[in-house]
Protein backbone atom coordinates (compact mmCIF):
# COMPACT_ATOMS: atom_id res chain seq x y z
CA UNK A 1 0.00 0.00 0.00
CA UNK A 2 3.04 2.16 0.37
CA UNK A 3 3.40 4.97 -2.62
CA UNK A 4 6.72 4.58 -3.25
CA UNK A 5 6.21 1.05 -4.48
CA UNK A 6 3.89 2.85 -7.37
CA UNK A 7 6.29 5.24 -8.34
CA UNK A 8 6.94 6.18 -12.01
CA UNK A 9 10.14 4.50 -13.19
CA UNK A 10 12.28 8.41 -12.96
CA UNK A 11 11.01 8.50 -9.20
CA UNK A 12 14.18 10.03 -7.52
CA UNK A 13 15.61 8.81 -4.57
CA UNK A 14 18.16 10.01 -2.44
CA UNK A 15 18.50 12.38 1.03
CA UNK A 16 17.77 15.49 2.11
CA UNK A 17 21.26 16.81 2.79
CA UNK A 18 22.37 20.02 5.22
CA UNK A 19 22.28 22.36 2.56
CA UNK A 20 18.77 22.56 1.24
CA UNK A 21 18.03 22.11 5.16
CA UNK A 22 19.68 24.86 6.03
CA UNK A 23 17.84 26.83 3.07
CA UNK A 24 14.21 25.49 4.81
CA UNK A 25 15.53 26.82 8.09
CA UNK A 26 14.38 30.46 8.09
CA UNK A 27 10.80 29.18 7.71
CA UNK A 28 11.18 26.98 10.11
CA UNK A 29 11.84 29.48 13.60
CA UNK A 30 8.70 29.29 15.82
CA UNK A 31 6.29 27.37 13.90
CA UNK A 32 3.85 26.12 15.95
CA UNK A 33 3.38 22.40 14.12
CA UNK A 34 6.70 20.35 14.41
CA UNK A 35 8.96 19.72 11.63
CA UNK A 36 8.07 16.29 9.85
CA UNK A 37 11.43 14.74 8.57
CA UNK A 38 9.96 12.24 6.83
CA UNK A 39 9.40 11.89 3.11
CA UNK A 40 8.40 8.65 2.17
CA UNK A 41 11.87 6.76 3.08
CA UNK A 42 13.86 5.78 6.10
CA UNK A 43 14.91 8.81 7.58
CA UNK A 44 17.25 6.47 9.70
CA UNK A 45 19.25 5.70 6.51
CA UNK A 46 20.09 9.59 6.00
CA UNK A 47 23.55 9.86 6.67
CA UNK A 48 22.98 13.77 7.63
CA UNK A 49 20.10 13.03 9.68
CA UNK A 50 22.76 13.37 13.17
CA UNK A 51 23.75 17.00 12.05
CA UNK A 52 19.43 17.87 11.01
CA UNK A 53 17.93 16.95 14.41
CA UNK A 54 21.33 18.43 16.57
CA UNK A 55 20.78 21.73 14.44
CA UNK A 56 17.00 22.02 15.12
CA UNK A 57 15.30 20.53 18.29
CA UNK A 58 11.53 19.26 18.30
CA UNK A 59 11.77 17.71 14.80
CA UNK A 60 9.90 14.51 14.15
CA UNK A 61 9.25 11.60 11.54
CA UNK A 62 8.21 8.17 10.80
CA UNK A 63 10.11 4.94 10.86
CA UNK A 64 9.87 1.21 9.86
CA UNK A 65 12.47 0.76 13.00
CA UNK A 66 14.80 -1.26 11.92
CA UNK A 67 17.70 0.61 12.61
CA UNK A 68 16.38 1.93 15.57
CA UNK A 69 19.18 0.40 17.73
CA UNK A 70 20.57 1.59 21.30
CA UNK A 71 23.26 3.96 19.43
CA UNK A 72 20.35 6.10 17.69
CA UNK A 73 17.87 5.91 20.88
CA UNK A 74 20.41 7.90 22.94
CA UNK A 75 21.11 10.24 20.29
CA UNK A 76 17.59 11.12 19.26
CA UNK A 77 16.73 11.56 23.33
CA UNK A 78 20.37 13.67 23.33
CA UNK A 79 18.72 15.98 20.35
CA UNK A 80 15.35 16.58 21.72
CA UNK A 81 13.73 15.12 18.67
CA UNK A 82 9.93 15.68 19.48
CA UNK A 83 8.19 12.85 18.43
CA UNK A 84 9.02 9.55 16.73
CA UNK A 85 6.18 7.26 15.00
CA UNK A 86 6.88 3.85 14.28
CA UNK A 87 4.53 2.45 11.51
CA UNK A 88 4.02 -1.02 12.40
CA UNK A 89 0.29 -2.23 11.34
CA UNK A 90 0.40 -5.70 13.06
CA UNK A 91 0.54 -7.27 16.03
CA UNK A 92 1.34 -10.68 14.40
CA UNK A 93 4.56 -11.44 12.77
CA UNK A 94 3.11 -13.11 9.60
CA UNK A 95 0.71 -10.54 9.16
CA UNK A 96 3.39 -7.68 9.78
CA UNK A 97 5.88 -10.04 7.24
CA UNK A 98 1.91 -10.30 4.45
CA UNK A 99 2.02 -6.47 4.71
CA UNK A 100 5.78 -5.05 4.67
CA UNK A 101 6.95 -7.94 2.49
CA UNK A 102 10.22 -8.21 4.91
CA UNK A 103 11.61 -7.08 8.08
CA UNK A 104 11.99 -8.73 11.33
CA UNK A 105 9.32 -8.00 13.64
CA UNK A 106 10.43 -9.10 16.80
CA UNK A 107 13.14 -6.46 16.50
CA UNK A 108 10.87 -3.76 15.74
CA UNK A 109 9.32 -3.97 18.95
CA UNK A 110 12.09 -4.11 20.63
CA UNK A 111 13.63 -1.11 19.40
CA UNK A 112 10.04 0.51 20.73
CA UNK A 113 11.18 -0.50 24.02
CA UNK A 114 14.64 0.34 23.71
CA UNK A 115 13.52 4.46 22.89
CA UNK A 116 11.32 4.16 25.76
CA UNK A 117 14.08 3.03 27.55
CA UNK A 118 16.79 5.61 26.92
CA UNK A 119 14.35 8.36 27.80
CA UNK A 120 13.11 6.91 31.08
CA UNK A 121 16.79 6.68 31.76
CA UNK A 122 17.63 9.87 31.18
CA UNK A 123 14.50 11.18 32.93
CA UNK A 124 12.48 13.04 30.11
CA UNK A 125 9.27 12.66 28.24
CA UNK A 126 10.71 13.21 24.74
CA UNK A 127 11.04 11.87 21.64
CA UNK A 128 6.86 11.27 22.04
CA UNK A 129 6.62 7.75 20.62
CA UNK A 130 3.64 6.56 18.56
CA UNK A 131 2.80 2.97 17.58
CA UNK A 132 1.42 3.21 14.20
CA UNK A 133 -1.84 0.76 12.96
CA UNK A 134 -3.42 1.59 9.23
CA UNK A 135 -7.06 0.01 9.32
CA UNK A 136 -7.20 -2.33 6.62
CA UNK A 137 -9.18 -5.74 6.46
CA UNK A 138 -6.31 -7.79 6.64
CA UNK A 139 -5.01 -6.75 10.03
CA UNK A 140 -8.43 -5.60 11.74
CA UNK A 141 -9.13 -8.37 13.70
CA UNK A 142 -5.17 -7.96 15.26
CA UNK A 143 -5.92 -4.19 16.43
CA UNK A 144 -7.01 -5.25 20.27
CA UNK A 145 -3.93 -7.25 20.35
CA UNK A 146 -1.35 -4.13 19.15
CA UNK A 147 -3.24 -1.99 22.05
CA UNK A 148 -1.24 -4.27 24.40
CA UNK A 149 1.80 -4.78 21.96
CA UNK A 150 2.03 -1.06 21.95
CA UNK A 151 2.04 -0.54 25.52
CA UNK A 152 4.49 -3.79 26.81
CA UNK A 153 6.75 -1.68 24.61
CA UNK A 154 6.42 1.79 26.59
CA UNK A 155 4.59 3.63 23.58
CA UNK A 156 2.70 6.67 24.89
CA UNK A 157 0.13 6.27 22.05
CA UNK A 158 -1.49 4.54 19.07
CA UNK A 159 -2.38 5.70 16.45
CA UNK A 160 -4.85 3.98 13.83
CA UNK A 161 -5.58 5.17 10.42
CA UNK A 162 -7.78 4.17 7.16
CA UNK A 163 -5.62 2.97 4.47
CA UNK A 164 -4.85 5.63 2.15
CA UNK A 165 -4.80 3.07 -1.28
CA UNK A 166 -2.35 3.78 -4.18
CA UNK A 167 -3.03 2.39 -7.47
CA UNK A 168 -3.09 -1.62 -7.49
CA UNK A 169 -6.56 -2.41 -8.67
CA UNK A 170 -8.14 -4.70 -6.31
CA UNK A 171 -6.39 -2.59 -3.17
CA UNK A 172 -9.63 -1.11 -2.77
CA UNK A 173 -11.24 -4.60 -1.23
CA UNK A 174 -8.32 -3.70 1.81
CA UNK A 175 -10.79 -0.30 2.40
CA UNK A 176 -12.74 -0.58 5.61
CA UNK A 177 -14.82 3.07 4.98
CA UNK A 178 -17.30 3.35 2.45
CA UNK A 179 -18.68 6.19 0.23
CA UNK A 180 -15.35 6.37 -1.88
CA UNK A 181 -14.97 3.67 -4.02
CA UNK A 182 -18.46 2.60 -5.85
CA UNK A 183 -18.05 -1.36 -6.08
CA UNK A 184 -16.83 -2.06 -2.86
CA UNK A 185 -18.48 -2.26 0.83
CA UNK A 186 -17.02 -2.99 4.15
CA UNK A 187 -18.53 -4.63 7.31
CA UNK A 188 -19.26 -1.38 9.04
CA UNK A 189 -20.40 -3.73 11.86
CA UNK A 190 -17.64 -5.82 12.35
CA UNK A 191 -15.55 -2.54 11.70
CA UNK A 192 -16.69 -0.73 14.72
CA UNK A 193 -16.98 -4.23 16.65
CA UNK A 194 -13.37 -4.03 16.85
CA UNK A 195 -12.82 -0.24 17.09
CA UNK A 196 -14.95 -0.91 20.50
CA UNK A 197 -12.75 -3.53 21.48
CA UNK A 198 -9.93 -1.39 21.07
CA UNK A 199 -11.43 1.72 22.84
CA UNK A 200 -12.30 -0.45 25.94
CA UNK A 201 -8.55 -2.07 25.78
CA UNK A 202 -6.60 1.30 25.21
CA UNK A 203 -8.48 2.59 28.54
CA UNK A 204 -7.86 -0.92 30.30
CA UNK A 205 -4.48 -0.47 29.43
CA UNK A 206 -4.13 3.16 30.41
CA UNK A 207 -2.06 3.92 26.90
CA UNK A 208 -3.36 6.73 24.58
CA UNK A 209 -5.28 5.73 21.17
CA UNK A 210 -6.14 8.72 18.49
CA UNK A 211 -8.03 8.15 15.82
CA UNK A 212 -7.47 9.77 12.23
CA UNK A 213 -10.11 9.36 9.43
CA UNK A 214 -14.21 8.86 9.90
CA UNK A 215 -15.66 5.57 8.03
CA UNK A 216 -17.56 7.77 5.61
CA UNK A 217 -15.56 8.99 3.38
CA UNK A 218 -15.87 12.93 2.25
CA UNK A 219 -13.74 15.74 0.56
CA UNK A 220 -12.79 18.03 3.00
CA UNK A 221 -11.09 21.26 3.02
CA UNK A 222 -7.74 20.20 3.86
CA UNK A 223 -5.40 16.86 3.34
CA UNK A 224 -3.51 14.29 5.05
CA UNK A 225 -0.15 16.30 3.87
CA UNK A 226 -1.14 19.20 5.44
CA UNK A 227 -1.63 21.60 2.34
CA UNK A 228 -2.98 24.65 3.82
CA UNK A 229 -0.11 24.89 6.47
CA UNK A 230 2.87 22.68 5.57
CA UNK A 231 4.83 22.49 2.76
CA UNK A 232 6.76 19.67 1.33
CA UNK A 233 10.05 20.07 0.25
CA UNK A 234 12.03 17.72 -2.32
CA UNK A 235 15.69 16.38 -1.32
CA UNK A 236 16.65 18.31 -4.23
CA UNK A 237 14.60 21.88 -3.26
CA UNK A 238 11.80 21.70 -5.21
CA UNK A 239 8.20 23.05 -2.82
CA UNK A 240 5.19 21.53 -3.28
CA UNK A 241 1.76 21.31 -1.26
CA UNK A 242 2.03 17.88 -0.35
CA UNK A 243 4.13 14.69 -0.26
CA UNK A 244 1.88 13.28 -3.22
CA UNK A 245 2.33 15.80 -5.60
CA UNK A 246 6.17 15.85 -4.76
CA UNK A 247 6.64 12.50 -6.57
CA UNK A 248 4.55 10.61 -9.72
CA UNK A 249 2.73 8.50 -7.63
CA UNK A 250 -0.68 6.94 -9.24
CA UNK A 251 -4.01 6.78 -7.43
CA UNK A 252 -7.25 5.05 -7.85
CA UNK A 253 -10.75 6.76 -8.41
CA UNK A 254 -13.96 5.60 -6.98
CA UNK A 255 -14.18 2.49 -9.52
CA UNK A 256 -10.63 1.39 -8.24
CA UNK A 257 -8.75 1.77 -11.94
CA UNK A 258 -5.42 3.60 -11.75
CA UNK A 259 -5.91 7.49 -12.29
CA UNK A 260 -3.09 10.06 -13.51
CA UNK A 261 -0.45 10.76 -11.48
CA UNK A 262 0.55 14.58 -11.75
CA UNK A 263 3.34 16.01 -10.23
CA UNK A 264 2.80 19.85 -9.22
CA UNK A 265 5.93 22.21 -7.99
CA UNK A 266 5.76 26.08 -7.37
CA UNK A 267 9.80 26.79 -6.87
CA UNK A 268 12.94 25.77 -5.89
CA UNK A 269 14.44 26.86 -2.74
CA UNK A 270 17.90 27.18 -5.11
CA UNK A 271 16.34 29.82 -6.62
CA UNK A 272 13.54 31.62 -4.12
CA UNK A 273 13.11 31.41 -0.74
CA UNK A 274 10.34 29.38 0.91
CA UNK A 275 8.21 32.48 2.36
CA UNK A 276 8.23 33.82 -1.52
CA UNK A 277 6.84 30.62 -2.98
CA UNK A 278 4.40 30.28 -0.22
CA UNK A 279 2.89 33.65 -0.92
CA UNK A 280 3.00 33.61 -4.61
CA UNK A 281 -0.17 34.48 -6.60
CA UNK A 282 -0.68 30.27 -7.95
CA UNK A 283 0.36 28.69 -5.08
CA UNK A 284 -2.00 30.90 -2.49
CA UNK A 285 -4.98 29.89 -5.13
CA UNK A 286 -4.41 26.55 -4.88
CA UNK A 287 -4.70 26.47 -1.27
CA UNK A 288 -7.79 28.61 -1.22
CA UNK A 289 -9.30 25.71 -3.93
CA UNK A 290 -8.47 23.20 -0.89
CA UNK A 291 -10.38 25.52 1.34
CA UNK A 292 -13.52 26.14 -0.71
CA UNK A 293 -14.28 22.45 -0.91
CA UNK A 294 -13.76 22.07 -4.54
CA UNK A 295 -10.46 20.31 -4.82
CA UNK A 296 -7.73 21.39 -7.86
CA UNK A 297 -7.94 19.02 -10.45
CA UNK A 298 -4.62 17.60 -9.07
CA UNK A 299 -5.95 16.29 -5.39
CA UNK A 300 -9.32 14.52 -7.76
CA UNK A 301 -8.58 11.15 -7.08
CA UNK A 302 -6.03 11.97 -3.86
CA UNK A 303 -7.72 9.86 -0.80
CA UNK A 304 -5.58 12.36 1.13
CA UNK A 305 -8.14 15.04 0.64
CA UNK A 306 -10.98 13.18 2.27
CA UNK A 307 -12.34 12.58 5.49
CA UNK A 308 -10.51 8.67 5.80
CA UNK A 309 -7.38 10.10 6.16
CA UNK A 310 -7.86 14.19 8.56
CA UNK A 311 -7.48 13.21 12.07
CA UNK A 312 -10.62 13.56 13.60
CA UNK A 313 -9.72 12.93 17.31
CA UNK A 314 -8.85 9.87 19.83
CA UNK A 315 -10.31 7.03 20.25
CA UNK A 316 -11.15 7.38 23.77
């Protein structure tokens, strides 16, 4: 389900070095949302991620954990990195192994425990760690289970999320919200069967759960990527509203076929800075198109401009 195994065959790769950081940076001075380092890779495999987070406290991202050993635990707690989300999505190893296609989960976990570790040793209540779960029919049943995964392993919070499906036809059967896709209905009752389950279990457990999507899916006027207050920025400079418009990455419409995939920049940071491009003339009318309700043409087919995917509160 992960976008960058649709990309376009020119998808670039690579990592966001100190440079074009340091040409981000003068946006970045009392914002109140956190930095998100993460841009659809392993920000643990960044060799300049050591010199990012010492440079700029309070920054955050997403990990598969992996690499998540003792050596980078102390140093994210050293940096004051903010918050650190590990997307997980089982709380059985076959099913993790069905949906990842590799990785060893057993060590996943225990890097969750390891953070938690290093900060309780230290004494403080940072990096924030989330366990992450996307909702999807293949791991629903397992969601009670990660409640108690989550907090063996120290996690403060879990986090559960709809699917957000990319272009395989025939992903749209993983969906468990309706009103999107035409051909294709979930078990709304078995759905919230579980979501119940989970509520009463996160309480039991005294860990806390957050929510992010409804089950009825509906534009809304805002995104997943954060459009109307966060801009994405390529490794190479390049600005853009969102994640998915930084990179060719196919979607599926309401009858599940693949739709086109555009890709939508309004500068370079080589060139401009970043509070230019975010004031210019085009970019502040796409924005206001987000907020009127009436999507550009470019978010059509974008499940990140509906309902499944805003955060709409906790659990609990």
């Amino acid at each position: 389900m992960c976008p960058t195994t649709n990309y376009a065959q020119h998808g670039r790769n690579g990592y966001l070095g100190v440079k074009t950081f340091e040409l981000i940076r003068p946006f970045l001075e009392g914002l109140p949302q956190g930095v998100d380092l993460t841009g659809w890779g392993e920000p643990l495999m960044n060799p300049y991620l050591p010199a990012i987070i010492e440079s700029l406290p309070g920054v955050m991202f997403t990990t598969n954990g992996h690499l998540l050993d003792t050596r980078w635990a102390a140093r994210l707690v050293k940096c004051r990195v903010g918050a650190v989300a590990f997307s997980i999505d089982a709380a059985i190893e076959d099913t993790y192994v069905s949906i990842h296609g590799r990785g060893d989960f057993a060590v996943v976990w225990r890097n969750v425990a390891g953070l938690r570790k290093a900060r309780d040793f230290i004494g403080v209540k940072l990096p924030f760690i989330s366990a992450h779960f996307l909702l999807m029919k293949s791991n629903l049943a397992e969601l009670p289970e990660f409640i108690d995964r989550a907090a063996d392993a120290g996690a403060d919070e879990v986090v559960v999320k709809h699917i957000a499906l990319f272009a395989r036809p025939g992903q749209e059967r993983e969906a468990l919200f309706s009103g999107y896709f035409k051909n294709t209905r979930p078990d709304d009752s078995l759905r919230d069967e579980v979501l119940q389950k989970t509520q009463d279990r996160a309480k039991a457990r005294g860990i806390a759960s957050r929510f992010i999507g409804s089950n009825i899916a509906r534009p809304v006027a805002d995104c997943f990527g954060g459009a109307l207050e966060r801009p994405f920025v390529s490794i190479d400079g390049y600005v853009s509203p969102c994640c998915v418009l930084a990179h060719e990455v196919p979607r599926l419409s309401p009858l599940g076929e693949p739709s086109p995939a555009p890709i939508l920049f309004f500068g370079n940071l080589q060139k401009d800075t970043l509070q230019n491009i975010w004031r210019l003339k085009e970019y502040t009318a796409f924005r206001d198109a987000i907020k009127s309700g009436n999507p550009p043409l470019q978010c059509r087919y974008c499940l990140g401009a509906w309902s499944v995917t805003v955060d709409t509160g906790r659990l609990d």
